[in-house]
N, C-alpha and C. Protein backbone atom coordinates (compact mmCIF):
# COMPACT_ATOMS: atom_id res chain seq x y z
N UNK A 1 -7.45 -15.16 -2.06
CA UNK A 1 -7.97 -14.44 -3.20
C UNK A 1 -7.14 -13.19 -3.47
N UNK A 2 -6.74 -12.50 -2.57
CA UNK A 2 -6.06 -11.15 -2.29
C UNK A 2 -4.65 -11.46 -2.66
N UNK A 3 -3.82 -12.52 -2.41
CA UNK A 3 -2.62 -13.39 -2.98
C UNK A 3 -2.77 -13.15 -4.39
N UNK A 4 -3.85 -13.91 -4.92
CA UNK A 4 -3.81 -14.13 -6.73
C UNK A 4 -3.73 -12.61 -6.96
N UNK A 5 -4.69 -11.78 -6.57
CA UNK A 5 -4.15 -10.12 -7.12
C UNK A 5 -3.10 -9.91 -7.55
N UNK A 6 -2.50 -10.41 -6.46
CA UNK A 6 -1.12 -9.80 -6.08
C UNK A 6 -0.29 -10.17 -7.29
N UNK A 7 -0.24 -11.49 -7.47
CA UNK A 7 0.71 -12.12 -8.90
C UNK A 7 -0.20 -12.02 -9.80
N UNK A 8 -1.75 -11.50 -9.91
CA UNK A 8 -1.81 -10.99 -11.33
C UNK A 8 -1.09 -9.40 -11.71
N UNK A 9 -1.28 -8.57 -10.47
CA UNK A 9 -0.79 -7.76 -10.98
C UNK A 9 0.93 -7.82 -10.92
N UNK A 10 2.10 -8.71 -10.32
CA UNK A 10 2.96 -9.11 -11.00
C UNK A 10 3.38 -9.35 -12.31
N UNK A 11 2.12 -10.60 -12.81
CA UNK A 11 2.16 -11.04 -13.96
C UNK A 11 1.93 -9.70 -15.41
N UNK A 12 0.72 -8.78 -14.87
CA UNK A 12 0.72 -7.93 -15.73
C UNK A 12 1.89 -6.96 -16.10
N UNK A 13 2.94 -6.53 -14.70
CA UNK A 13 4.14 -5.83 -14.87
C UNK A 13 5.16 -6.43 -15.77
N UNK A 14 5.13 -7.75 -15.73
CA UNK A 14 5.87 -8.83 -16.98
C UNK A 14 5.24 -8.31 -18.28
N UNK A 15 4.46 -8.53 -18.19
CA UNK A 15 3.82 -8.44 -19.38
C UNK A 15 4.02 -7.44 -19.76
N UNK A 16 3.67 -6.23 -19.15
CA UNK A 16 3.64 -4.45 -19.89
C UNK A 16 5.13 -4.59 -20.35
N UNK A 17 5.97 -4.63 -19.22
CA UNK A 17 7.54 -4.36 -18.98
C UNK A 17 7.65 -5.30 -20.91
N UNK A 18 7.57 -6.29 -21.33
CA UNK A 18 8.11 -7.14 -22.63
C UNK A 18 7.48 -6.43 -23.66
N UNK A 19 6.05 -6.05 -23.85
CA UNK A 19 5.32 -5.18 -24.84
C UNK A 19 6.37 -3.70 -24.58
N UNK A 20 6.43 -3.02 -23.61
CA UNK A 20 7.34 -1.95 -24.34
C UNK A 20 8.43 -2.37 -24.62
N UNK A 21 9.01 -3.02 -24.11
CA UNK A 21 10.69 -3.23 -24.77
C UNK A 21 10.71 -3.54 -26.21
N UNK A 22 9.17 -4.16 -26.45
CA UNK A 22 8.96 -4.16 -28.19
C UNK A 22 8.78 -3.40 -28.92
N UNK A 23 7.75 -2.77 -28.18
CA UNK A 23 7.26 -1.18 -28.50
C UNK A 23 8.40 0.20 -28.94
N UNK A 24 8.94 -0.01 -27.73
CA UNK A 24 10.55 0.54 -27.96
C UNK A 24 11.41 0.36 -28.96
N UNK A 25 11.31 -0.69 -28.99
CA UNK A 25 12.86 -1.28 -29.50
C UNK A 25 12.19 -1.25 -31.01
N UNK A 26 11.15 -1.78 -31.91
CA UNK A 26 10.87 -2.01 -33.55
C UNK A 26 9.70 -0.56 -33.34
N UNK A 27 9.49 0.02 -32.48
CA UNK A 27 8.41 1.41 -33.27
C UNK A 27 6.99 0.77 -33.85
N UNK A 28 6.46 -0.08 -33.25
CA UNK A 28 5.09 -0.79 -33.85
C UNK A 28 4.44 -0.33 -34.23
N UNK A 29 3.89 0.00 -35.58
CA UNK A 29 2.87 0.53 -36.29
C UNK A 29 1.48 0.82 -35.48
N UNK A 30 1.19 -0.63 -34.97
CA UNK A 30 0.18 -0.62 -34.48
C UNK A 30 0.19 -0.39 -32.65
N UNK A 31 -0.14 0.07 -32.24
CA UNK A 31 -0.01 -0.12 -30.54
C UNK A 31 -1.42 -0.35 -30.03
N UNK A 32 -2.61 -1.45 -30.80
CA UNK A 32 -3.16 -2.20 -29.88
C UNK A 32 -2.93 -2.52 -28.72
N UNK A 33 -1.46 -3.03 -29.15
CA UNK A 33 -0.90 -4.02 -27.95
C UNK A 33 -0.53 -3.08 -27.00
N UNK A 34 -0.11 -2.19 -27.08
CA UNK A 34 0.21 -1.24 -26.30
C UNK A 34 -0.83 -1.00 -25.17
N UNK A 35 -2.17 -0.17 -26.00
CA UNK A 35 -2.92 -0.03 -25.26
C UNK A 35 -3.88 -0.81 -24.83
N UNK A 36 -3.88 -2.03 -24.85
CA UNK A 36 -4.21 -3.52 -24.63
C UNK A 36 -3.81 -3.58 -23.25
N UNK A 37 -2.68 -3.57 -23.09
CA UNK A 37 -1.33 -4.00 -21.83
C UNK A 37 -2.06 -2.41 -20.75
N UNK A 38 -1.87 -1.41 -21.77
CA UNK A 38 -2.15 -0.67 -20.80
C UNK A 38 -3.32 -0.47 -19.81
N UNK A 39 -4.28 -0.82 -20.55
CA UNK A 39 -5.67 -0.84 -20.18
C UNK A 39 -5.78 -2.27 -18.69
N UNK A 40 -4.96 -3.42 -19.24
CA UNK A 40 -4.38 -4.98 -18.39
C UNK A 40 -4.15 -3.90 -17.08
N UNK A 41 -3.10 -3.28 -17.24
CA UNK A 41 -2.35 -2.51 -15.64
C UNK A 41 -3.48 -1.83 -15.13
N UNK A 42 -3.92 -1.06 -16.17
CA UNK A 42 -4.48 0.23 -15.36
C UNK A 42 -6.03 -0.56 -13.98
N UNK A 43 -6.60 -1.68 -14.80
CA UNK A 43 -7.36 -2.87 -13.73
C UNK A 43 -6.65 -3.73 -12.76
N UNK A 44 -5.32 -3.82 -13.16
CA UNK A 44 -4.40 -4.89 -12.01
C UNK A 44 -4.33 -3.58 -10.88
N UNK A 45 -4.21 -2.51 -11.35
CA UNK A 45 -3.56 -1.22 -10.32
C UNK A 45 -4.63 -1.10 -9.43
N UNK A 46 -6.09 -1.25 -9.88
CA UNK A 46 -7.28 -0.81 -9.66
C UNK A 46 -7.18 -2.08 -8.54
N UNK A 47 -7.44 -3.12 -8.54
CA UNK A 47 -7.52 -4.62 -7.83
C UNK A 47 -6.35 -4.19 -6.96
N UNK A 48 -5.65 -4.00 -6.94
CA UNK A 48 -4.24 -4.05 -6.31
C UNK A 48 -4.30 -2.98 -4.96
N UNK A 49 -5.14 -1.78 -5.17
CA UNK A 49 -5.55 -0.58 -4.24
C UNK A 49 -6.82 -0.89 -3.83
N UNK A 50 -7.66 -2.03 -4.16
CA UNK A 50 -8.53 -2.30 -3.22
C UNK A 50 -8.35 -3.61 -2.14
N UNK A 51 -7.14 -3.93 -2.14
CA UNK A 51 -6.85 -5.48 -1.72
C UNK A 51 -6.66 -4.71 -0.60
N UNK A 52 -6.86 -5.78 0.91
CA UNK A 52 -6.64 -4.94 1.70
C UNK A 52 -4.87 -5.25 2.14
N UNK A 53 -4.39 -3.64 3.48
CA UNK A 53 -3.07 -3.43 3.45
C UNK A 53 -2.25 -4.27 4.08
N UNK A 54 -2.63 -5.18 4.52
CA UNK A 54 -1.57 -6.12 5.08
C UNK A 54 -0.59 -7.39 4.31
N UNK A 55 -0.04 -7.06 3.75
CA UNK A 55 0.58 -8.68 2.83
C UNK A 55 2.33 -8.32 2.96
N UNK A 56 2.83 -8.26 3.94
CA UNK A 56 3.82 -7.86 4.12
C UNK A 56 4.90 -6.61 3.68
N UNK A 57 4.14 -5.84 2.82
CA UNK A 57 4.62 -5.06 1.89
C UNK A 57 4.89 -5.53 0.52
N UNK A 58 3.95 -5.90 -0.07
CA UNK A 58 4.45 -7.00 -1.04
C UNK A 58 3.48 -6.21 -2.15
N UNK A 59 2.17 -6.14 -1.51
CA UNK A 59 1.34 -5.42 -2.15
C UNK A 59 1.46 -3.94 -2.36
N UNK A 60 1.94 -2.98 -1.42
CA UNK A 60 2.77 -1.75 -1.84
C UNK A 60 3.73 -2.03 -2.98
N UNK A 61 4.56 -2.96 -2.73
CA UNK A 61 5.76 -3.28 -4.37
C UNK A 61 4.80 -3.40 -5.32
N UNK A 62 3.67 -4.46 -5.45
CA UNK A 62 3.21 -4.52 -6.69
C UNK A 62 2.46 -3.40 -6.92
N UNK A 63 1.82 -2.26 -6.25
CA UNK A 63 1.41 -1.29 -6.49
C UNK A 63 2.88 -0.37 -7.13
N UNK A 64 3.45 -0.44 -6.54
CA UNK A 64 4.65 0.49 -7.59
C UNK A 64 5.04 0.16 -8.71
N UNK A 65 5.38 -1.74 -8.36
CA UNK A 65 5.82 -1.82 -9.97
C UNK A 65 4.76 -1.69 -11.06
N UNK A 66 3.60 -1.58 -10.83
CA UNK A 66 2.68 -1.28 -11.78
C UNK A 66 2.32 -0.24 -12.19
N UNK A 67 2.27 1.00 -11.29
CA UNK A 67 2.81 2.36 -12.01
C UNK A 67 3.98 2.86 -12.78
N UNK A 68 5.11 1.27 -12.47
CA UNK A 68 6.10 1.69 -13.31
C UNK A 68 5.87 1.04 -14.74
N UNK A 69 5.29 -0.02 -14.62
CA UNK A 69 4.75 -0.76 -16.18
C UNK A 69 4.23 0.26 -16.55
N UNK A 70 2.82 1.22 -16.04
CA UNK A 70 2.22 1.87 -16.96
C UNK A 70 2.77 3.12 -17.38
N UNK A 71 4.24 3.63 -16.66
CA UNK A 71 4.94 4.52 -17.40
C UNK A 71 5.95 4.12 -18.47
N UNK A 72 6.36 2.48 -18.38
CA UNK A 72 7.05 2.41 -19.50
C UNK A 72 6.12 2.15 -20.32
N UNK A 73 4.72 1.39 -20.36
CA UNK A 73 4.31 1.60 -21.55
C UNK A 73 3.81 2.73 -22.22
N UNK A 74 3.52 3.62 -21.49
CA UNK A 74 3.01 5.07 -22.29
C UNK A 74 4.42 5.75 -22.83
N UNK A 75 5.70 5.15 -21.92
CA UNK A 75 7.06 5.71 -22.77
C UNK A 75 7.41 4.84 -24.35
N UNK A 76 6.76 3.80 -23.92
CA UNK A 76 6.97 2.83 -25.08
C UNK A 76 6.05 3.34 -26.92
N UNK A 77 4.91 4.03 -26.11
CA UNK A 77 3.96 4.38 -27.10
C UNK A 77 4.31 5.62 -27.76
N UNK A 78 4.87 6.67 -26.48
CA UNK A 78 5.28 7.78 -27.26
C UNK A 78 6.72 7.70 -28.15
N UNK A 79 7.52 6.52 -28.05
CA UNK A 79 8.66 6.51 -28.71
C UNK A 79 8.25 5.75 -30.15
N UNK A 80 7.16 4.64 -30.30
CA UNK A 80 6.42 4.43 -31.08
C UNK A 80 6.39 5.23 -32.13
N UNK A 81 5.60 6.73 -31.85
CA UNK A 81 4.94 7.73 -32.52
C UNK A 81 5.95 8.48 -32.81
């Protein structure tokens, strides 16, 4: 069960990481999506710090790369605006 966390919150760092590069890259009028994705991380991050600490260090990575999704997407939003 603690596994699937793990590649959802993978899957969500995919995900944030492609919404800003959109976000970024065309300036989206709208940033639903933005804060859609963001809101996705900010619960994968949440799941991810209650899993417990043993998974080889795998789960520390996905805890980082998901603070790094949710800084590119808040970089994605403020370049947006």
């Amino acid at each position: 069960m603690n596994h699937s966390k793990v590649r959802l919150g993978a899957l969500a760092v995919l995900f944030a990481i492609f919404f800003a590069a959109i976000g970024a890259g065309t300036a989206l009028a709208v940033q639903s999506h933005m804060a859609n994705a963001k809101n996705y991380l900010n619960s994968a991050l949440s799941e991810l710090e209650q899993a417990e600490n043993n998974k080889g260090g795998h789960r520390a990575n996905a805890i980082n790369y998901v603070k790094d999704a949710i800084n590119e997407v808040n970089l994605g939003i403020q370049y947006a605006q």
